[in-house]
N, C-alpha and C. Protein backbone atom coordinates (compact mmCIF):
# COMPACT_ATOMS: atom_id res chain seq x y z
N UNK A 1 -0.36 -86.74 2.95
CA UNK A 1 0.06 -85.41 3.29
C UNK A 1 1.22 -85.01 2.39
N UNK A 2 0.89 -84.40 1.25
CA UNK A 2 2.13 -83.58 0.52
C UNK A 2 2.87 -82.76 1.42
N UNK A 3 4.66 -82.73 1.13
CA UNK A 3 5.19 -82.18 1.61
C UNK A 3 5.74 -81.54 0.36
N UNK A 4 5.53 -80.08 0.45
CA UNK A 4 6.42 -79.30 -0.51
C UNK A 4 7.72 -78.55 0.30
N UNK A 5 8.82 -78.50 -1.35
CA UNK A 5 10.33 -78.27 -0.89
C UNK A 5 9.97 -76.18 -0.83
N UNK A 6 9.58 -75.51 -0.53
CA UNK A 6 9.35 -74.58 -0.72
C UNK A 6 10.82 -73.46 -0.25
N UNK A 7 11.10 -73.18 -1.62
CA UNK A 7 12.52 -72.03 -1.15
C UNK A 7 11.92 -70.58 -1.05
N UNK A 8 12.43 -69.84 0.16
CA UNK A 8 12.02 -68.96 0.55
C UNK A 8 13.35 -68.08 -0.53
N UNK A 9 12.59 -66.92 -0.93
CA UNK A 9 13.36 -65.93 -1.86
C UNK A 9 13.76 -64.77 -0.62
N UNK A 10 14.63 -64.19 -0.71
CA UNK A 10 14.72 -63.11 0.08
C UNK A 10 14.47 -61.75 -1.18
N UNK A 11 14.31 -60.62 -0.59
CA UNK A 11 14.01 -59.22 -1.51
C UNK A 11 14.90 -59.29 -1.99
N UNK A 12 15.99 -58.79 -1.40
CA UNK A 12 17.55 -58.77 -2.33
C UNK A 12 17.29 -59.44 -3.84
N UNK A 13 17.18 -60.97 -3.71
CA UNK A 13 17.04 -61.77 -4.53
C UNK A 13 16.06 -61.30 -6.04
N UNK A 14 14.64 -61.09 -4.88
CA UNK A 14 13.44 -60.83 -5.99
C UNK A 14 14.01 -59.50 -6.93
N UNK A 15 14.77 -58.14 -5.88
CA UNK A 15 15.13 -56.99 -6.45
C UNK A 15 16.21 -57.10 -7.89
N UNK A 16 17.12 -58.08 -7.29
CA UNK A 16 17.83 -58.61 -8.94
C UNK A 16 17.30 -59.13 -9.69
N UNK A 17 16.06 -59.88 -9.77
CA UNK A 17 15.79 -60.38 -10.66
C UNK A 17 15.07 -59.85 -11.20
N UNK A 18 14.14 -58.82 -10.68
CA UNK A 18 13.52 -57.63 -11.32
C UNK A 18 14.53 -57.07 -11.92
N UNK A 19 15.72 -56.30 -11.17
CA UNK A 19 16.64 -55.51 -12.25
C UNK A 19 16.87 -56.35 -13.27
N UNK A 20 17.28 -57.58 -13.71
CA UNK A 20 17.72 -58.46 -14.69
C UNK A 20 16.59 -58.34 -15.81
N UNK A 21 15.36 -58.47 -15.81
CA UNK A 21 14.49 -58.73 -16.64
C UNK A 21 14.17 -57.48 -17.19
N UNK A 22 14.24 -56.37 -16.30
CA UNK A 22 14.35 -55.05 -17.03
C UNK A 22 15.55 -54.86 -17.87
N UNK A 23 16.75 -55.38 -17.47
CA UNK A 23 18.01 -54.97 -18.42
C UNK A 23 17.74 -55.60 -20.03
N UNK A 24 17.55 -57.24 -19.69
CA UNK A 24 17.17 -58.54 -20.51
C UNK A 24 16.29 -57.55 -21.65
N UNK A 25 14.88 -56.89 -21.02
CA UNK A 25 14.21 -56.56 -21.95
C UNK A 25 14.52 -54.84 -22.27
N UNK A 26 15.55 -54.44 -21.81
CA UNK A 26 15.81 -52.76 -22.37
C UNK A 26 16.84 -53.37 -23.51
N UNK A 27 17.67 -54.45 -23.66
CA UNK A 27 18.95 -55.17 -24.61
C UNK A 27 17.85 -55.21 -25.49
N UNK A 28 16.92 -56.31 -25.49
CA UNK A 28 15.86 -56.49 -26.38
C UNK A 28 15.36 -55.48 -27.15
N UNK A 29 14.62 -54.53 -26.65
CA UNK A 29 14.17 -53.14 -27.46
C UNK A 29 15.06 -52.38 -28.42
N UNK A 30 16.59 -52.12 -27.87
CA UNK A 30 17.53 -51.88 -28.10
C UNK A 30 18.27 -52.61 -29.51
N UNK A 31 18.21 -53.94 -29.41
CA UNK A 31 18.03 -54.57 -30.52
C UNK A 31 17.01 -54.86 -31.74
N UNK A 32 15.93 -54.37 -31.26
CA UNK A 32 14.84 -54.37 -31.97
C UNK A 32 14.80 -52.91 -32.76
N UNK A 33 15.43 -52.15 -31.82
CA UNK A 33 15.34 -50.52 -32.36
C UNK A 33 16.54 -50.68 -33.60
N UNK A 34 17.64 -50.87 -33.32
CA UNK A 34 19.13 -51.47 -34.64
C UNK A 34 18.45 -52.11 -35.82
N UNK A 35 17.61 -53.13 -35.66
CA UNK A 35 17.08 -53.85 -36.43
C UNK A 35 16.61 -53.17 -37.55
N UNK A 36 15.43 -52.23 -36.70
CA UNK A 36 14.53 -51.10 -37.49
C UNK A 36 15.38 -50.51 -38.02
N UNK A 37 16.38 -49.71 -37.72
CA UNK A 37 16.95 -48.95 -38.73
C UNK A 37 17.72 -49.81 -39.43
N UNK A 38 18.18 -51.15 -39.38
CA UNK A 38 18.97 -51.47 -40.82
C UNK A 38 17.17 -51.67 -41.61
N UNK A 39 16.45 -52.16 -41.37
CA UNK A 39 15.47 -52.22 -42.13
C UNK A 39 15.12 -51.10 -43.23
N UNK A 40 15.47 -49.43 -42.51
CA UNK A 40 14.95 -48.38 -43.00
C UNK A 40 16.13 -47.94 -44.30
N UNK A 41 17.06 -48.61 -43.75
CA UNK A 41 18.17 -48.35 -44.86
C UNK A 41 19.72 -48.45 -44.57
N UNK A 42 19.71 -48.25 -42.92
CA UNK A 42 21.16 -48.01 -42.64
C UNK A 42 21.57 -49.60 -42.40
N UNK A 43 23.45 -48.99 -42.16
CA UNK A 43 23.86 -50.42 -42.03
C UNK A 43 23.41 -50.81 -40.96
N UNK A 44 24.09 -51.83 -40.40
CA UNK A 44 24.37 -52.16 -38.51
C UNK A 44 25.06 -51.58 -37.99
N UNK A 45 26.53 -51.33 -38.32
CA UNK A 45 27.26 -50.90 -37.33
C UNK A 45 26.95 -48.75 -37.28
N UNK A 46 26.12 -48.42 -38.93
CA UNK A 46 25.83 -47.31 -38.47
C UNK A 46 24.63 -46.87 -37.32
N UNK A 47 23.36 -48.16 -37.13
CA UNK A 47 22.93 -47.78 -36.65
C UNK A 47 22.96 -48.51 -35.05
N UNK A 48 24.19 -49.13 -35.11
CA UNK A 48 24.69 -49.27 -33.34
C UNK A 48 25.55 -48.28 -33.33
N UNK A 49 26.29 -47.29 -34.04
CA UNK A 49 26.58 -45.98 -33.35
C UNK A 49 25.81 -45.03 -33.18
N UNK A 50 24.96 -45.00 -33.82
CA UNK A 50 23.46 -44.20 -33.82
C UNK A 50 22.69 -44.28 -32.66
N UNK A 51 22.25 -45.53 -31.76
CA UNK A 51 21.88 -45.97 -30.98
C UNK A 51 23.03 -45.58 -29.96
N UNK A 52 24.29 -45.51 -29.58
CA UNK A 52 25.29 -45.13 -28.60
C UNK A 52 25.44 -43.88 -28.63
N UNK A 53 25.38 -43.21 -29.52
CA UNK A 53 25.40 -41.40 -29.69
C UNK A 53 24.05 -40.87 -28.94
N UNK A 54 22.86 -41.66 -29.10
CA UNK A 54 22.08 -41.33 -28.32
C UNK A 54 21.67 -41.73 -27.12
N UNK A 55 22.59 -43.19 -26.92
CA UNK A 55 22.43 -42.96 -25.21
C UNK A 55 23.70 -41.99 -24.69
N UNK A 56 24.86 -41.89 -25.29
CA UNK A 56 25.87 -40.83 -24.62
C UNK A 56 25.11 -38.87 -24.59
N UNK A 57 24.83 -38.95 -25.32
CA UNK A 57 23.22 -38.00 -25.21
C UNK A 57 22.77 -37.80 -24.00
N UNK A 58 22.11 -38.88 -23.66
CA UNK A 58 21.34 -39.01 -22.62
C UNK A 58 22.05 -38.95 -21.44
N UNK A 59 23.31 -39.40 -21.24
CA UNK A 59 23.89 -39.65 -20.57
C UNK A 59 24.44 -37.92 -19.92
N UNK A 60 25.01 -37.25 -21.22
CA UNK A 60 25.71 -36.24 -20.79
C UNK A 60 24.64 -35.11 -20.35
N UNK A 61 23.05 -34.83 -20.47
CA UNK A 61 22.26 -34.40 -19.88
C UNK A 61 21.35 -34.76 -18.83
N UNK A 62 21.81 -35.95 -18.04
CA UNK A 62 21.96 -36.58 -16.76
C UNK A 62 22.82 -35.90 -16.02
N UNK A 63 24.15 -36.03 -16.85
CA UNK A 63 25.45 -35.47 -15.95
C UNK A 63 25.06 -34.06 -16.12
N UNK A 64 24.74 -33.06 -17.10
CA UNK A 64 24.50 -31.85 -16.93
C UNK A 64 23.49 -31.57 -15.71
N UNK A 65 22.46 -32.05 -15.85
CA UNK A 65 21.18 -31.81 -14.68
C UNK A 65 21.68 -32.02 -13.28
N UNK A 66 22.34 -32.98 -12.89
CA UNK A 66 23.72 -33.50 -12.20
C UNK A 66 24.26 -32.11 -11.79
N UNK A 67 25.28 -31.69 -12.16
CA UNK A 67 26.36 -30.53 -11.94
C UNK A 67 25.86 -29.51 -11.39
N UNK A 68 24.12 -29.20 -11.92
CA UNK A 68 23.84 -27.82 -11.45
C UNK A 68 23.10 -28.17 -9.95
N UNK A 69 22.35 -29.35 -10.12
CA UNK A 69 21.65 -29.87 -9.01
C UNK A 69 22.31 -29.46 -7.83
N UNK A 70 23.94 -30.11 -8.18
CA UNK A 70 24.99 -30.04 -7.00
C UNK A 70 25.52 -29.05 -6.72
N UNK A 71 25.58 -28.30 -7.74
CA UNK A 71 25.93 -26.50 -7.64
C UNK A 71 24.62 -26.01 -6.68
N UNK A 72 23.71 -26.54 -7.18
CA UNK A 72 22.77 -25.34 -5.90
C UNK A 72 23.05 -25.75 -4.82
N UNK A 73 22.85 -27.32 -4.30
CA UNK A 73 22.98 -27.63 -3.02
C UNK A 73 24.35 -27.49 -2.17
N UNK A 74 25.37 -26.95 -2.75
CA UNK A 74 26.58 -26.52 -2.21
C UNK A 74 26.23 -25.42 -2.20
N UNK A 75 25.67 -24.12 -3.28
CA UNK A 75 25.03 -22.95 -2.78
C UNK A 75 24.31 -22.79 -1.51
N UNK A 76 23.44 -23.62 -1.10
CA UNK A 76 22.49 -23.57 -0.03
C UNK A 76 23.12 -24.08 1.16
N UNK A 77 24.02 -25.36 1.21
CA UNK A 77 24.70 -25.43 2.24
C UNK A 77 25.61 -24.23 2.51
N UNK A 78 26.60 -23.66 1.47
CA UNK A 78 27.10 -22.21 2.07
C UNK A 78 26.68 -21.23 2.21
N UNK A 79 24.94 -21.18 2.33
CA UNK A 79 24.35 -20.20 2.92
C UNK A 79 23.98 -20.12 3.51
N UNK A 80 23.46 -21.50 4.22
CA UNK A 80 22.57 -21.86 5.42
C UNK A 80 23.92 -21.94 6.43
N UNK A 81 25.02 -22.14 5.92
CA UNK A 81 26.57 -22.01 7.24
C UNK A 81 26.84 -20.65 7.48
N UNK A 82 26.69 -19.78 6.67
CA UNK A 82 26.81 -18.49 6.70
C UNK A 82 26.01 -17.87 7.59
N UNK A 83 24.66 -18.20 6.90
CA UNK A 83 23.63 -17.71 8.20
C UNK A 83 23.76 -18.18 9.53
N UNK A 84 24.09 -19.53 10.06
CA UNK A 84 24.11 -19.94 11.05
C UNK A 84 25.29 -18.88 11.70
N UNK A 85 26.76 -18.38 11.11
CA UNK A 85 27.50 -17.90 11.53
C UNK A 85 27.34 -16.78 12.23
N UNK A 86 26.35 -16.06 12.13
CA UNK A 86 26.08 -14.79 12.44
C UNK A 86 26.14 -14.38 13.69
N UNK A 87 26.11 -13.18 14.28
CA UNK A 87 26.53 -12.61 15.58
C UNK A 87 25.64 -11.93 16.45
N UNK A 88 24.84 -12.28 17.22
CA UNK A 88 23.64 -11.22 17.08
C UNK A 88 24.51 -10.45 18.59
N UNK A 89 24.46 -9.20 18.47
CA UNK A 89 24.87 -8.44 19.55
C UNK A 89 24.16 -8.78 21.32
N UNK A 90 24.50 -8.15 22.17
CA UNK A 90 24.24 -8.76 23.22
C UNK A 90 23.24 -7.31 23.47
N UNK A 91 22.16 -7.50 24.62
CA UNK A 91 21.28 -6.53 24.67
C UNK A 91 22.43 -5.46 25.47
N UNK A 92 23.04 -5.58 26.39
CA UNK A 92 24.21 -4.18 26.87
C UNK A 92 24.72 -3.81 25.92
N UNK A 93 25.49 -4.89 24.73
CA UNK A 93 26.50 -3.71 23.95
C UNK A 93 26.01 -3.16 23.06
N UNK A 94 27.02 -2.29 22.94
CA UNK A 94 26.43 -1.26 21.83
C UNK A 94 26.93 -1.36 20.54
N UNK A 95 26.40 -1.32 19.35
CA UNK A 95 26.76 -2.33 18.19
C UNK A 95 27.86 -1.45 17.13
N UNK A 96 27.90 0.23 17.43
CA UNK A 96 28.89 0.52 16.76
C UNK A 96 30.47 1.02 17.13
N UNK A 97 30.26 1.58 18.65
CA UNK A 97 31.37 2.12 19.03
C UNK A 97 31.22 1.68 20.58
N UNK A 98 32.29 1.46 21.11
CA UNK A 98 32.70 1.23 22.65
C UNK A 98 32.82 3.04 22.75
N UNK A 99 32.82 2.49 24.44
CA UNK A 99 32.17 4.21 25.23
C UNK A 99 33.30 4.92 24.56
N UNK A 100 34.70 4.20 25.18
CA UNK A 100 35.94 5.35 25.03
C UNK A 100 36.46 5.70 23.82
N UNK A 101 35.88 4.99 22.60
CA UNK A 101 35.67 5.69 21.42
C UNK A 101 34.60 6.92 21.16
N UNK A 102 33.24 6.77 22.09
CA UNK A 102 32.66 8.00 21.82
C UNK A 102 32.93 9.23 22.58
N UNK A 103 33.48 8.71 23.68
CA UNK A 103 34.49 10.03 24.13
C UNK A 103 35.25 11.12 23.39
N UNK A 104 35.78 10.03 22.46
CA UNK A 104 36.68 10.66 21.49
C UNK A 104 36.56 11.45 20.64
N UNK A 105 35.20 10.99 20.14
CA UNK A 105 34.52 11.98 19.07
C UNK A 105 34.11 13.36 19.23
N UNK A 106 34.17 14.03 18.22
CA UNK A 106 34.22 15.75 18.13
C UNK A 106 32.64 15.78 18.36
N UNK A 107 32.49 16.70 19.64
CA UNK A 107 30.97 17.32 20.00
C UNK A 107 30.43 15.79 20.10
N UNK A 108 31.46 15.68 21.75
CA UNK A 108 30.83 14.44 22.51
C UNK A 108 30.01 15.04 23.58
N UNK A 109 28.72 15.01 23.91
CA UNK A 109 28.07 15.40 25.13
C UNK A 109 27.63 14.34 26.70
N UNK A 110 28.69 14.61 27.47
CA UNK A 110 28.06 13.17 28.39
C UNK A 110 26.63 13.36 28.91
N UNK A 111 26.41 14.36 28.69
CA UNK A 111 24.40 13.75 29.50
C UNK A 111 24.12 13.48 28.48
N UNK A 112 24.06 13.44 26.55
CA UNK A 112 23.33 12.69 26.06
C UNK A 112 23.23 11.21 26.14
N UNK A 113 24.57 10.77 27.20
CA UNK A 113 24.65 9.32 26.79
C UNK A 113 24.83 8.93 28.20
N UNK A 114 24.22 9.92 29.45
CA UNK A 114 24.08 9.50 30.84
C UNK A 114 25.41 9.22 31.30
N UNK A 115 26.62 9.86 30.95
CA UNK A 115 27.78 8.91 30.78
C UNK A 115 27.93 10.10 32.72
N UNK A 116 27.63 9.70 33.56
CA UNK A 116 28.21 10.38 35.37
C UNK A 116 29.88 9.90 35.04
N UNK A 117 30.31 9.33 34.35
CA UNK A 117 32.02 8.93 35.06
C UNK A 117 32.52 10.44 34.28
N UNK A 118 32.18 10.80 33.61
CA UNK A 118 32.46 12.03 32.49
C UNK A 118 32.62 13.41 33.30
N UNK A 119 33.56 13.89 33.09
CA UNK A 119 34.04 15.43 33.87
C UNK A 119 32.75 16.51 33.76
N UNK A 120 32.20 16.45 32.75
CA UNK A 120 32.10 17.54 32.06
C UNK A 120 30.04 17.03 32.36
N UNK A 121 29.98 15.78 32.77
CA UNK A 121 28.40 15.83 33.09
C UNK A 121 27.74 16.39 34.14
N UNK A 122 26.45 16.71 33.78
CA UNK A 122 25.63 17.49 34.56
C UNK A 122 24.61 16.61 35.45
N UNK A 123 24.66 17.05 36.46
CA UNK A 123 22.98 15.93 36.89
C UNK A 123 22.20 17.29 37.01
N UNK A 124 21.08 16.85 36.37
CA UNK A 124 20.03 18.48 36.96
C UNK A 124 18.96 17.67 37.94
């Protein structure tokens, strides 16, 4: 009866070592790409700044795509708070003037507005 020592990997584990072999082989390409261009003519160290100019490239249109991404979604959160803020009137009140302001107003009529507490209303 073989007994095997069998080590159990956890994900964590497997997930680094996937990230590692991707880094391992993006260094690789990366070096292979330097290579090519001293081959084509340039030096090394011009074409490892060549190779860094274009990942800082890459980099700063990450961060651009970045900035606006976050610009909208702060747009949308302060609009969706805004909207939530809103007031909706109550079905009694009245949404532009309280009574004893329309009292006030020039060519106020109390039976147009049923107002009985009013001197001057009529019941027919």
């Amino acid at each position: 009866m073989p007994t095997s020592n069998r080590v159990t990997v956890s994900t964590a584990e497997r997930f680094g070592r996937w990230l590692g072999r991707g880094w391992r082989g993006y260094v690789r390409r990366e070096r292979r790409v330097v290579g090519w261009l001293a081959t084509q003519g340039l030096s090394a160290s011009v074409a490892t700044a060549l190779v860094w100019l274009v990942k800082l490239a890459v980099l700063g249109v990450l961060l651009y795509a970045a900035f606006w991404l976050a610009l909208l979604v702060v747009f949308a959160v302060a609009a969706a708070w805004v909207a939530g803020q809103g007031h909706a009137p109550e079905e009694d009140e009245w949404p532009f003037m309280d009574g004893e302001e329309i009292r006030k107003s020039p060519g106020y009529d109390p039976n147009l507005y049923n107002d009985a507490s009013h001197e001057m209303f009529e019941d027919d």
